[in-house]
PDB file of N, CA and C in Angstrom:
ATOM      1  N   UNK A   1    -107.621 -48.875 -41.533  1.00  0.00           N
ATOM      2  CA  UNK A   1    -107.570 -50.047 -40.691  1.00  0.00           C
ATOM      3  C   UNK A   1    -108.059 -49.662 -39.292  1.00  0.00           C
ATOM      4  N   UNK A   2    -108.497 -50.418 -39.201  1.00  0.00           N
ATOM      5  CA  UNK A   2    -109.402 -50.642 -37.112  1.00  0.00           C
ATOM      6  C   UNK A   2    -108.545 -50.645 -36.526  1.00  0.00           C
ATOM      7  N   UNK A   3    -108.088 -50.047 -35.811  1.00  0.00           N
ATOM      8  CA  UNK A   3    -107.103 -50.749 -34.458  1.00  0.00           C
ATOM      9  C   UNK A   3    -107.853 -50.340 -32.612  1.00  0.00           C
ATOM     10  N   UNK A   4    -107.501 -51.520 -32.094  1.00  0.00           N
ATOM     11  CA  UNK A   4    -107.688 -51.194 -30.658  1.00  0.00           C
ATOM     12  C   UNK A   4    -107.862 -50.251 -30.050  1.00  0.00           C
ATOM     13  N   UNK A   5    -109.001 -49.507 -29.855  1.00  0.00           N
ATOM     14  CA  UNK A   5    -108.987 -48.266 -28.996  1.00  0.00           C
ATOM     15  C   UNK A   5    -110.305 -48.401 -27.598  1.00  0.00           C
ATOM     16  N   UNK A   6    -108.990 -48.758 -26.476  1.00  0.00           N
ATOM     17  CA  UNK A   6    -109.667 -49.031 -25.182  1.00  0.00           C
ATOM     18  C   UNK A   6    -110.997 -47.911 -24.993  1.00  0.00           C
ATOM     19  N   UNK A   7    -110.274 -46.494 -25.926  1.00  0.00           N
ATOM     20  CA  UNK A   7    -111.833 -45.632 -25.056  1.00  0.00           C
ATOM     21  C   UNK A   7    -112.846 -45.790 -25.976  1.00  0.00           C
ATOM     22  N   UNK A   8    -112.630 -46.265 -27.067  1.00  0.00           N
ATOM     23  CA  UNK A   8    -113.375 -46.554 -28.438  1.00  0.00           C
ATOM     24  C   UNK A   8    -114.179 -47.951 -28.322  1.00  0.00           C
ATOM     25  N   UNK A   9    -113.818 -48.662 -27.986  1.00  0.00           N
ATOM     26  CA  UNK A   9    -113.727 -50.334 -27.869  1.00  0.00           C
ATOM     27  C   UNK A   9    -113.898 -51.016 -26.412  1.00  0.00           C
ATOM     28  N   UNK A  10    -115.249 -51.139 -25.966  1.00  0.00           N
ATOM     29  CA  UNK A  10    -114.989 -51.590 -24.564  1.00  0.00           C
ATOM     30  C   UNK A  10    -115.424 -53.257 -24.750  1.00  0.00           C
ATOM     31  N   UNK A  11    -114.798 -53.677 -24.902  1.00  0.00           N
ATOM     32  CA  UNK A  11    -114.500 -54.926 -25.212  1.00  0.00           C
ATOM     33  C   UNK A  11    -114.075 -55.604 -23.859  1.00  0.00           C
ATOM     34  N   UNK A  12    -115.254 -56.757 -23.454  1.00  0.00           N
ATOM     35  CA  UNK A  12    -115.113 -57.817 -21.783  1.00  0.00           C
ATOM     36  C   UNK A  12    -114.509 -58.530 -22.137  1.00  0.00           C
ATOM     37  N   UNK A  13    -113.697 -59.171 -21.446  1.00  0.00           N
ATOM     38  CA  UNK A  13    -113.077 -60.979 -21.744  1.00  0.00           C
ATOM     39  C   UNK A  13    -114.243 -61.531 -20.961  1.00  0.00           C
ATOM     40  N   UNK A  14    -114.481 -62.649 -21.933  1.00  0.00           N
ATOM     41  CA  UNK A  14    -115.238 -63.608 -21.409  1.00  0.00           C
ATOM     42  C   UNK A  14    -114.911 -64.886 -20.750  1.00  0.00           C
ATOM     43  N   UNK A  15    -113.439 -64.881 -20.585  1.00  0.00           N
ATOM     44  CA  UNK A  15    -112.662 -65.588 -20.141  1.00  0.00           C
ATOM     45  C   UNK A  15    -113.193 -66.000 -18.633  1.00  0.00           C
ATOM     46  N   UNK A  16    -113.036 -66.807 -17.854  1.00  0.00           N
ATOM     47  CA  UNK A  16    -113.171 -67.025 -16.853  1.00  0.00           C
ATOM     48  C   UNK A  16    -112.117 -66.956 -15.660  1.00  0.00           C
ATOM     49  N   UNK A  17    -112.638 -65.719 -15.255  1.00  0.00           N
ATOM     50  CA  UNK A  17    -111.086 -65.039 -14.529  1.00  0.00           C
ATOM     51  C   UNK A  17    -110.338 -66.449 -12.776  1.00  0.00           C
ATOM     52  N   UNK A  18    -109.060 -66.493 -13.739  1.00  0.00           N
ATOM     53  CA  UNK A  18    -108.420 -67.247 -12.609  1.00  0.00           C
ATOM     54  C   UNK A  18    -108.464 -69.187 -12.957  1.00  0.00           C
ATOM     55  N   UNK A  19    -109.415 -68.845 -14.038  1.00  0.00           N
ATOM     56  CA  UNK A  19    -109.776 -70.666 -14.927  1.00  0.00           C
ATOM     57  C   UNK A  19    -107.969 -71.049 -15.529  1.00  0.00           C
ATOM     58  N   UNK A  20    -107.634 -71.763 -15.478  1.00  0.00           N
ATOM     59  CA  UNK A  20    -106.526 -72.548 -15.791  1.00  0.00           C
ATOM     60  C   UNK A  20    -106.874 -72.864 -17.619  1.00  0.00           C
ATOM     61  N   UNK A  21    -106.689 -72.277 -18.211  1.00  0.00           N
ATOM     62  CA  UNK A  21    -107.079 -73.215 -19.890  1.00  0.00           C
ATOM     63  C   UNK A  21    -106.193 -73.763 -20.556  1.00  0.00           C
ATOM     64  N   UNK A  22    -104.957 -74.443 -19.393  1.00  0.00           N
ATOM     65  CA  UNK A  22    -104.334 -75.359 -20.078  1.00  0.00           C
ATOM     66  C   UNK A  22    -104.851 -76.563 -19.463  1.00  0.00           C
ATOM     67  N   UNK A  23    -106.119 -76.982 -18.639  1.00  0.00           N
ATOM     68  CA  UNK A  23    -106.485 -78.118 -17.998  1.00  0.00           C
ATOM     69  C   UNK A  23    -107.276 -78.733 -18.758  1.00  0.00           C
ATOM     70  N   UNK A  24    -107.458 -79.707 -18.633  1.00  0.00           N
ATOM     71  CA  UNK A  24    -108.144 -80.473 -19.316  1.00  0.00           C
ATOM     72  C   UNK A  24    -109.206 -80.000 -19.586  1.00  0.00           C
ATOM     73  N   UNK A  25    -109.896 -80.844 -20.785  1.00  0.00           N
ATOM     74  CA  UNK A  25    -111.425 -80.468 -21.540  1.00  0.00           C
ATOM     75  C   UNK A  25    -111.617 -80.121 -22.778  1.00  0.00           C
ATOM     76  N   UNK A  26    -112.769 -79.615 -22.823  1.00  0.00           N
ATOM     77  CA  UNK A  26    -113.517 -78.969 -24.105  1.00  0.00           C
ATOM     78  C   UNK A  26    -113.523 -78.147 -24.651  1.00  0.00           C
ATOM     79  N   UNK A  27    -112.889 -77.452 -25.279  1.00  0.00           N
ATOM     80  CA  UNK A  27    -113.150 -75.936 -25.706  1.00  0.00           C
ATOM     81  C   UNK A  27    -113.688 -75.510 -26.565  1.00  0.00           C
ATOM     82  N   UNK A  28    -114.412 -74.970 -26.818  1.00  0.00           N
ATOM     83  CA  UNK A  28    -114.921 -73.918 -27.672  1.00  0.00           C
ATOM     84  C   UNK A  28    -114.169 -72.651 -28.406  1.00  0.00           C
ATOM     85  N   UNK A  29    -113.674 -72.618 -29.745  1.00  0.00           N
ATOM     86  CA  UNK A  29    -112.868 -71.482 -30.228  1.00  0.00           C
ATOM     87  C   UNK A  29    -113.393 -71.029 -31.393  1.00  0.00           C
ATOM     88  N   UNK A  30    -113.403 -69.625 -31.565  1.00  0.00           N
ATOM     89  CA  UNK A  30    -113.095 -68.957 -32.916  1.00  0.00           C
ATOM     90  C   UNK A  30    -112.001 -67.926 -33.305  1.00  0.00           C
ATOM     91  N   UNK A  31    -111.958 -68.464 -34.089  1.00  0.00           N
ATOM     92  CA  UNK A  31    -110.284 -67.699 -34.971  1.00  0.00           C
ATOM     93  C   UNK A  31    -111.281 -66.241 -36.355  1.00  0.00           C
ATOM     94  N   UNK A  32    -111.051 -65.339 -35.528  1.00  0.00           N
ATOM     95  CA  UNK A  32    -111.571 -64.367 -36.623  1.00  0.00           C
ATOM     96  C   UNK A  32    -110.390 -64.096 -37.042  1.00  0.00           C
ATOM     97  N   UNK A  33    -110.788 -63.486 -38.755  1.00  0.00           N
ATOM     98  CA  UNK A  33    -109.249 -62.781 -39.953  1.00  0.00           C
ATOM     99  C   UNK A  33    -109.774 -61.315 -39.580  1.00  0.00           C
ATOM    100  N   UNK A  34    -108.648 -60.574 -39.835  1.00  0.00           N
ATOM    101  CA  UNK A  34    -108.323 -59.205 -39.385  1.00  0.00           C
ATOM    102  C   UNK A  34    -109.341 -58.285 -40.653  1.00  0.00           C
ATOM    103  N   UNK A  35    -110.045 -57.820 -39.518  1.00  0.00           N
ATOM    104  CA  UNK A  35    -110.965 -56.442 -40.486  1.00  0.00           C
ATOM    105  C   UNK A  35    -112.078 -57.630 -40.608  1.00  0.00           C
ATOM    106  N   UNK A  36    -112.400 -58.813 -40.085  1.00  0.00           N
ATOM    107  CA  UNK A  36    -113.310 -59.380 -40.381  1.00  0.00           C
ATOM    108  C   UNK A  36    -113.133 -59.942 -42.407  1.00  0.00           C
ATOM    109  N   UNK A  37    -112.319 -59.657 -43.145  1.00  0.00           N
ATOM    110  CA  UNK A  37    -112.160 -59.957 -44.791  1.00  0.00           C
ATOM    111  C   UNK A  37    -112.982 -61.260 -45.003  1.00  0.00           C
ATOM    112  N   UNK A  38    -113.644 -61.606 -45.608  1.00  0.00           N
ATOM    113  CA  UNK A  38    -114.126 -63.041 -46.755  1.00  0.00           C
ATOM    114  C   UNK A  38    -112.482 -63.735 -47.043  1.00  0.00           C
ATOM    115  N   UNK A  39    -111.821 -63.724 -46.581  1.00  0.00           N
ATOM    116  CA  UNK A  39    -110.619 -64.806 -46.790  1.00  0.00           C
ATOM    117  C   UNK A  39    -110.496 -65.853 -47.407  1.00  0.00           C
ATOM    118  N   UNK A  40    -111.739 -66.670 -46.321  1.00  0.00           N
ATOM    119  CA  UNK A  40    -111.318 -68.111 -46.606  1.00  0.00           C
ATOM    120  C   UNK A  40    -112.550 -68.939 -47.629  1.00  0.00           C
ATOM    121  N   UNK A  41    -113.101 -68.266 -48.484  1.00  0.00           N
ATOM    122  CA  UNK A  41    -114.139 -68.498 -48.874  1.00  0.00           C
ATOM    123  C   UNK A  41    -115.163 -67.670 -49.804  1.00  0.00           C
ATOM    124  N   UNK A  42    -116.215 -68.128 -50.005  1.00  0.00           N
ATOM    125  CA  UNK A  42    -117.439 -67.246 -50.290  1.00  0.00           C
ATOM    126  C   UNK A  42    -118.887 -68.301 -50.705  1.00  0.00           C
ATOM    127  N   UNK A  43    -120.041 -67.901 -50.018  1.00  0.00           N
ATOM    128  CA  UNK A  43    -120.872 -68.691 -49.802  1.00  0.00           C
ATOM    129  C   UNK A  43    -121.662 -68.688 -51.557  1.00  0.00           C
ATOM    130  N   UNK A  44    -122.043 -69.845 -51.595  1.00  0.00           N
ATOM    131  CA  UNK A  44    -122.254 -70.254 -53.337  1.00  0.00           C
ATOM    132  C   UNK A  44    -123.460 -71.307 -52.915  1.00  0.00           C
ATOM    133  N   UNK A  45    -124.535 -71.437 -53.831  1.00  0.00           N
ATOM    134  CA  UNK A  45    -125.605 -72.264 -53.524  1.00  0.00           C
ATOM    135  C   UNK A  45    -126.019 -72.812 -51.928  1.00  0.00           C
ATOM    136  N   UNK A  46    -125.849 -72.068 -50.918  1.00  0.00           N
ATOM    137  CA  UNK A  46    -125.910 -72.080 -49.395  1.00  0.00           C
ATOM    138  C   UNK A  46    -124.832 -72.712 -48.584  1.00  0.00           C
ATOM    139  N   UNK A  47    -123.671 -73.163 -49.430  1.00  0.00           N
ATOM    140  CA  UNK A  47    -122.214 -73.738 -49.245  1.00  0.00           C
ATOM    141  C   UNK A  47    -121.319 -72.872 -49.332  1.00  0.00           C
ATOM    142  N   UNK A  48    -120.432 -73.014 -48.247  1.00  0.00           N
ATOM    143  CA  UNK A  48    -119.419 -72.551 -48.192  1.00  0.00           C
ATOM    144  C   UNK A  48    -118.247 -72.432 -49.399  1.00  0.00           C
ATOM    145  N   UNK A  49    -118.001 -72.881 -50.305  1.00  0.00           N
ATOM    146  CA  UNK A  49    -116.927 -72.723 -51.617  1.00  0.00           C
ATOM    147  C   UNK A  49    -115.376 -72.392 -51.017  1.00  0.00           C
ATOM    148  N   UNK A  50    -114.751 -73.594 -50.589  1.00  0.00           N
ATOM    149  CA  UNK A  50    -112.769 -72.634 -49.825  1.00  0.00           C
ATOM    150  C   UNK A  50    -112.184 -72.029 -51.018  1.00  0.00           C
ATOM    151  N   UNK A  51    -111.510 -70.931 -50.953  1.00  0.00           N
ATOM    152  CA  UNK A  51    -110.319 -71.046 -51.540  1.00  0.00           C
ATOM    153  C   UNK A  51    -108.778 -71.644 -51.065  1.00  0.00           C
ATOM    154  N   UNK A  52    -107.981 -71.028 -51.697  1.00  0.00           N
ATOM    155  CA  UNK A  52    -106.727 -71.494 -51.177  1.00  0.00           C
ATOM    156  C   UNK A  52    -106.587 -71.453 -50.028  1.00  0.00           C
ATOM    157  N   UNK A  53    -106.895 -70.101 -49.532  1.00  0.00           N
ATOM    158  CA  UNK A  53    -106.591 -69.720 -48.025  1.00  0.00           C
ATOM    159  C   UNK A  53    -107.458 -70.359 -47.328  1.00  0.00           C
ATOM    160  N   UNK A  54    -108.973 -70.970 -47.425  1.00  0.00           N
ATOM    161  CA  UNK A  54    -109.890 -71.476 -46.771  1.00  0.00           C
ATOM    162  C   UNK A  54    -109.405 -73.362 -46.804  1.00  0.00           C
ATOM    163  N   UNK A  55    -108.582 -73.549 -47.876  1.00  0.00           N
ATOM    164  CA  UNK A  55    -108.001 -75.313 -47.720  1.00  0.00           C
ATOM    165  C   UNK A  55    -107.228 -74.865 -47.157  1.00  0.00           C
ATOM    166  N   UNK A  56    -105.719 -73.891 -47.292  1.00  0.00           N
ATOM    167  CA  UNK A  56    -105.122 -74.226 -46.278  1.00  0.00           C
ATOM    168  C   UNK A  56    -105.278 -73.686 -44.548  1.00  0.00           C
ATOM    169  N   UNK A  57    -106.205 -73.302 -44.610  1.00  0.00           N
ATOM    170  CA  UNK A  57    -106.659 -73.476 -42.797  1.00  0.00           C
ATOM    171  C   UNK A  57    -107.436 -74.218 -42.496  1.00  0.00           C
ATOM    172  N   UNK A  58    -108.453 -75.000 -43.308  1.00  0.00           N
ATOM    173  CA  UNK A  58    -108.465 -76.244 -43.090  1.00  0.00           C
ATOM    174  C   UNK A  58    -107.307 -77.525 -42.957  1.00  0.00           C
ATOM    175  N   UNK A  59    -106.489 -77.638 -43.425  1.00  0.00           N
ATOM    176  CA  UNK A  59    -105.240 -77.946 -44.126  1.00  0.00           C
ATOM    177  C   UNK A  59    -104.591 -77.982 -42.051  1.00  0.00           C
ATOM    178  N   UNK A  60    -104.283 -76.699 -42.115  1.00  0.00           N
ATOM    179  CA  UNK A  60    -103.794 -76.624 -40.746  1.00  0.00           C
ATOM    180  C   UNK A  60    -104.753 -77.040 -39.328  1.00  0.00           C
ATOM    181  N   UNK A  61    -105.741 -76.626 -39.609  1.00  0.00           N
ATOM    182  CA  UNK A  61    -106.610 -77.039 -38.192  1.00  0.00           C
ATOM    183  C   UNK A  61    -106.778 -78.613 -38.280  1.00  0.00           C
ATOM    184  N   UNK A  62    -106.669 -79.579 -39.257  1.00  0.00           N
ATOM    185  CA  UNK A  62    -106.640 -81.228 -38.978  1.00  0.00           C
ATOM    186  C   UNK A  62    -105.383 -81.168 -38.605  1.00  0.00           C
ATOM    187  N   UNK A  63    -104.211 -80.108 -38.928  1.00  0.00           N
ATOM    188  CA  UNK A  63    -102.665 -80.647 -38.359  1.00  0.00           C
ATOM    189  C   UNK A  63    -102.291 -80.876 -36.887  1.00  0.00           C
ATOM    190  N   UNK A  64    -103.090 -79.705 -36.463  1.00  0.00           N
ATOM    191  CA  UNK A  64    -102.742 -79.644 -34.938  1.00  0.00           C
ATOM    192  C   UNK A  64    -102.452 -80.457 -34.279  1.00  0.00           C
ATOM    193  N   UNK A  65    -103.267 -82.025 -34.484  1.00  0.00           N
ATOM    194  CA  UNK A  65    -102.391 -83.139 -32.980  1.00  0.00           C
ATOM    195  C   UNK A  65    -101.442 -83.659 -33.356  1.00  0.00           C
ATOM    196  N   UNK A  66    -101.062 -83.116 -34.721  1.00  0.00           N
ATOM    197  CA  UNK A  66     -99.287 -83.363 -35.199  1.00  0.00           C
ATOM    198  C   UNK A  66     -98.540 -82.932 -34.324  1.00  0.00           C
ATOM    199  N   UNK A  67     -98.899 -81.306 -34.369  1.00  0.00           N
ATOM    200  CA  UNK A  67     -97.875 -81.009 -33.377  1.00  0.00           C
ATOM    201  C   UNK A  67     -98.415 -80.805 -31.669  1.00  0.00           C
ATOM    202  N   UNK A  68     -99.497 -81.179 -31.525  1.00  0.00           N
ATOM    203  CA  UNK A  68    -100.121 -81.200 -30.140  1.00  0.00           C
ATOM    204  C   UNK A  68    -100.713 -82.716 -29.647  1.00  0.00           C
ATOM    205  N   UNK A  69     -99.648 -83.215 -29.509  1.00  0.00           N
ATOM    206  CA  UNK A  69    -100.169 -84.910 -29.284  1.00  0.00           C
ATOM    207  C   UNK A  69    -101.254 -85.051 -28.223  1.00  0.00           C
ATOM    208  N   UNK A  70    -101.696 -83.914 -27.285  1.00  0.00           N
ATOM    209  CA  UNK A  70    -102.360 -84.068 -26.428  1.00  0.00           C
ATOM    210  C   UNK A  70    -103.833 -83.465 -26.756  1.00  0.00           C
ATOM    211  N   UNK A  71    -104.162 -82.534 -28.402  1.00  0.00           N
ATOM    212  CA  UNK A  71    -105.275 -82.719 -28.389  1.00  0.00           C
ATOM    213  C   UNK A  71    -106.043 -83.274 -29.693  1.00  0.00           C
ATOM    214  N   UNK A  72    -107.223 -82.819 -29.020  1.00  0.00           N
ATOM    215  CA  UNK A  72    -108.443 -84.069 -29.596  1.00  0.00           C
ATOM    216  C   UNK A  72    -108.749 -82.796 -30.280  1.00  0.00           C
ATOM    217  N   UNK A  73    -109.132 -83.077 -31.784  1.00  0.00           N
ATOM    218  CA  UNK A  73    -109.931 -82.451 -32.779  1.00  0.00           C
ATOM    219  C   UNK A  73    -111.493 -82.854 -32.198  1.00  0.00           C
ATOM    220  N   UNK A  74    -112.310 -81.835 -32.167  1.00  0.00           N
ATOM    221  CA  UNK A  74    -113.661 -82.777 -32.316  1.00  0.00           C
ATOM    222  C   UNK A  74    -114.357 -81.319 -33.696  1.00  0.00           C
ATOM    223  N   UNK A  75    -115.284 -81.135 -34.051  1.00  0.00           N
ATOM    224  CA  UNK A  75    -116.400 -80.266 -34.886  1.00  0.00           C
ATOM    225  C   UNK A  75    -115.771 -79.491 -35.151  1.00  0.00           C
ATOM    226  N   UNK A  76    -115.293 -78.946 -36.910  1.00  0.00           N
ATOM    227  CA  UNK A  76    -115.026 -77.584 -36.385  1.00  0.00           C
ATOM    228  C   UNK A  76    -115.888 -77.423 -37.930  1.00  0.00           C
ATOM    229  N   UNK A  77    -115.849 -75.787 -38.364  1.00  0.00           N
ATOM    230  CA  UNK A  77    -116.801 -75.073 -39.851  1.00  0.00           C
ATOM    231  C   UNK A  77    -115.685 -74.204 -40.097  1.00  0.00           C
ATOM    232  N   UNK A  78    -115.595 -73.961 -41.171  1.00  0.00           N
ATOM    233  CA  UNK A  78    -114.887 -72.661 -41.734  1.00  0.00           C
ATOM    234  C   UNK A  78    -115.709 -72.104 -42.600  1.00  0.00           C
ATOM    235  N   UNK A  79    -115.862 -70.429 -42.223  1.00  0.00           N
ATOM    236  CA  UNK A  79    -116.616 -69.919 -42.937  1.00  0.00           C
ATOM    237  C   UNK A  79    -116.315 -68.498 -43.621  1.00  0.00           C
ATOM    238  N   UNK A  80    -116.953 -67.893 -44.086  1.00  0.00           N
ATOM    239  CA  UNK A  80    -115.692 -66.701 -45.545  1.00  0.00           C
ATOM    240  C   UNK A  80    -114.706 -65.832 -44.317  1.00  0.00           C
ATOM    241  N   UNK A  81    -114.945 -65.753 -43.066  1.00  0.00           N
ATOM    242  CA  UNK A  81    -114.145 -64.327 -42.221  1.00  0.00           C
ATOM    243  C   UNK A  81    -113.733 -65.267 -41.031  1.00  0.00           C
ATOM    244  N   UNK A  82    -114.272 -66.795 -40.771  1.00  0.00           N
ATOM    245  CA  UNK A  82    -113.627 -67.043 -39.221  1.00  0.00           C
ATOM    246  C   UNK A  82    -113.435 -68.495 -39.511  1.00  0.00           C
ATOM    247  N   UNK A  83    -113.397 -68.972 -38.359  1.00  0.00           N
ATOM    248  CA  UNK A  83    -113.239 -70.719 -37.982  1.00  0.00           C
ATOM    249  C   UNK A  83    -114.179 -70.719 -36.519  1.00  0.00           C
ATOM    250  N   UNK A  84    -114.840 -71.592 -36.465  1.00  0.00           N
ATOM    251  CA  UNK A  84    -115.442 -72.388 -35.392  1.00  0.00           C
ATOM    252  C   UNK A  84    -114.825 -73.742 -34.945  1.00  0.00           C
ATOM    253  N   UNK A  85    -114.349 -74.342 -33.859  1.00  0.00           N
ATOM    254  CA  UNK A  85    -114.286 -75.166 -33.652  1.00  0.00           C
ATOM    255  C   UNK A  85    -114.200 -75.843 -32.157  1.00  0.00           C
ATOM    256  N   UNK A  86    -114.078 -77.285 -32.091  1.00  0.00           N
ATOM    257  CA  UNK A  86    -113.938 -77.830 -30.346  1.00  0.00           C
ATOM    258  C   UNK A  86    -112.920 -78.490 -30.194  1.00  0.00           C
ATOM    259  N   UNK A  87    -111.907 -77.746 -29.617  1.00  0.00           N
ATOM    260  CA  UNK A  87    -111.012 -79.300 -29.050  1.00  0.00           C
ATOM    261  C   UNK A  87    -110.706 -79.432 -27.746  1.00  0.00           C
ATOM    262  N   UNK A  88    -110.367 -80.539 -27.884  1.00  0.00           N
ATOM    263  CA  UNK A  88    -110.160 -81.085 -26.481  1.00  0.00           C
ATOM    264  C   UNK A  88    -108.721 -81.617 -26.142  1.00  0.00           C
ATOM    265  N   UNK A  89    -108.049 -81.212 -24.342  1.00  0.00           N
ATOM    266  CA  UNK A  89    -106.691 -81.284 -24.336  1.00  0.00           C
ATOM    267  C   UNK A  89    -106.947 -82.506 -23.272  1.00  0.00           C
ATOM    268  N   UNK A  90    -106.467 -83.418 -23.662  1.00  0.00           N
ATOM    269  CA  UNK A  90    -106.249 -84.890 -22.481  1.00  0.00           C
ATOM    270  C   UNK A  90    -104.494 -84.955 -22.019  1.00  0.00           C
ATOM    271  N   UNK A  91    -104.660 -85.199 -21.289  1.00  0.00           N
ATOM    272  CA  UNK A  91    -103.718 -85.658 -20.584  1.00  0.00           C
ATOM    273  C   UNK A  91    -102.592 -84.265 -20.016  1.00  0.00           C
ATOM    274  N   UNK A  92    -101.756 -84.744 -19.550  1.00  0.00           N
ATOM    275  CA  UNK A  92    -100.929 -83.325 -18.762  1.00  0.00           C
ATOM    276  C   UNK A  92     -99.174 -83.213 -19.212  1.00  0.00           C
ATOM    277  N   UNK A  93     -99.356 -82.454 -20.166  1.00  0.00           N
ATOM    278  CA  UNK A  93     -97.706 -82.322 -20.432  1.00  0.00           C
ATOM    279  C   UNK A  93     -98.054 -80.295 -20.853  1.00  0.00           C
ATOM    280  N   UNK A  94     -98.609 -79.829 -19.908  1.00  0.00           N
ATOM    281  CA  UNK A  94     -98.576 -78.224 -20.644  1.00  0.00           C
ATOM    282  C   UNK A  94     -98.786 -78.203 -21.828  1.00  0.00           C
ATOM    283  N   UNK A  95     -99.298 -78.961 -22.695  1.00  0.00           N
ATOM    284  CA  UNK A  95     -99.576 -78.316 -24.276  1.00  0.00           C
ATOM    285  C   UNK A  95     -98.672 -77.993 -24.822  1.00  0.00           C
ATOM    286  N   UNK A  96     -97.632 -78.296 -24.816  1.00  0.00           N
ATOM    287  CA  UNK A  96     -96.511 -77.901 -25.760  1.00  0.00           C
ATOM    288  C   UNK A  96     -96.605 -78.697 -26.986  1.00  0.00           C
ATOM    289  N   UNK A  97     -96.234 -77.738 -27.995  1.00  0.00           N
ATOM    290  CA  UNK A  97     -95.690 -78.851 -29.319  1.00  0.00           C
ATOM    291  C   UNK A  97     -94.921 -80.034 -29.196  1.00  0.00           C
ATOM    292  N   UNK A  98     -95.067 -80.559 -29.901  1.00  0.00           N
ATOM    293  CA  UNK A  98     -94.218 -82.168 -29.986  1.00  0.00           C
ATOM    294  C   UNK A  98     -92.862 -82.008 -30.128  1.00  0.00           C
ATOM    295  N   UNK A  99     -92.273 -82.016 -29.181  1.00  0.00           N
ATOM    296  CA  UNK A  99     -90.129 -82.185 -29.080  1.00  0.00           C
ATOM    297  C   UNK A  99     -90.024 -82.118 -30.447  1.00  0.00           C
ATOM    298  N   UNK A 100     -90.377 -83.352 -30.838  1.00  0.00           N
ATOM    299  CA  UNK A 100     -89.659 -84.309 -32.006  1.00  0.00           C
ATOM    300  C   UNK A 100     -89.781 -83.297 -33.500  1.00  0.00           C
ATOM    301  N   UNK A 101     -90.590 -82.213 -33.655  1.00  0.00           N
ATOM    302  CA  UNK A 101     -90.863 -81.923 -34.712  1.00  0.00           C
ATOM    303  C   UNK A 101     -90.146 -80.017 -34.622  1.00  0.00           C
ATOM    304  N   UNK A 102     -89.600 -79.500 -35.864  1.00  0.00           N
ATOM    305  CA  UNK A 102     -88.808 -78.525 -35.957  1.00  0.00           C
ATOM    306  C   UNK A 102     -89.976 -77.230 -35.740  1.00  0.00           C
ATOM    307  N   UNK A 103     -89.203 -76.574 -34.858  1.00  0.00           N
ATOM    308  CA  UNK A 103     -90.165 -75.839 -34.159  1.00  0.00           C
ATOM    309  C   UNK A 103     -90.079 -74.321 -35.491  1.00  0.00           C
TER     310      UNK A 103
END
């Protein structure tokens, strides 16, 4: 297994130092699986093909404004090792999960 090695691994944040990313907008995300694995998938006639693990993270990424009433799904792909997607956070309550639902 790979693990983190700062003198091995010089790895930048591309983050935007001092940016607030609980403010409003657009985001841009990817969710990589550990070691990079084919997880969620495997590409078949130039299509993606899910398996279990590839429906249920699809499954979960439409859940999110269940428990995040404040964001917006917009585009996302799942593909055999990651997720691509955009969402967007409106309005101002910190992003917390929804009270109402068992944490």
């Amino acid at each position: 297994m790979n693990h983190y090695n700062p003198q091995k691994h010089h790895r930048r944040s591309i983050r935007l130092q001092g940016y607030d990313y609980s403010r409003e907008g657009l985001y841009f995300i990817t969710i990589c699986y550990q070691d990079r694995a084919h997880l969620f998938g495997k590409i078949a006639e130039k299509c993606l093909q899910l398996n279990d693990a590839g429906i249920q993270a699809q499954q979960c990424w439409l859940d999110i404004p269940n428990h995040f009433p404040n964001v917006v799904l917009h585009e996302f792909i799942i593909m055999p090792n990651h997720i691509h997607g955009i969402i967007e956070f409106v309005g101002a309550n910190n992003y917390s999960p929804n009270p109402s639902l068992p944490q």
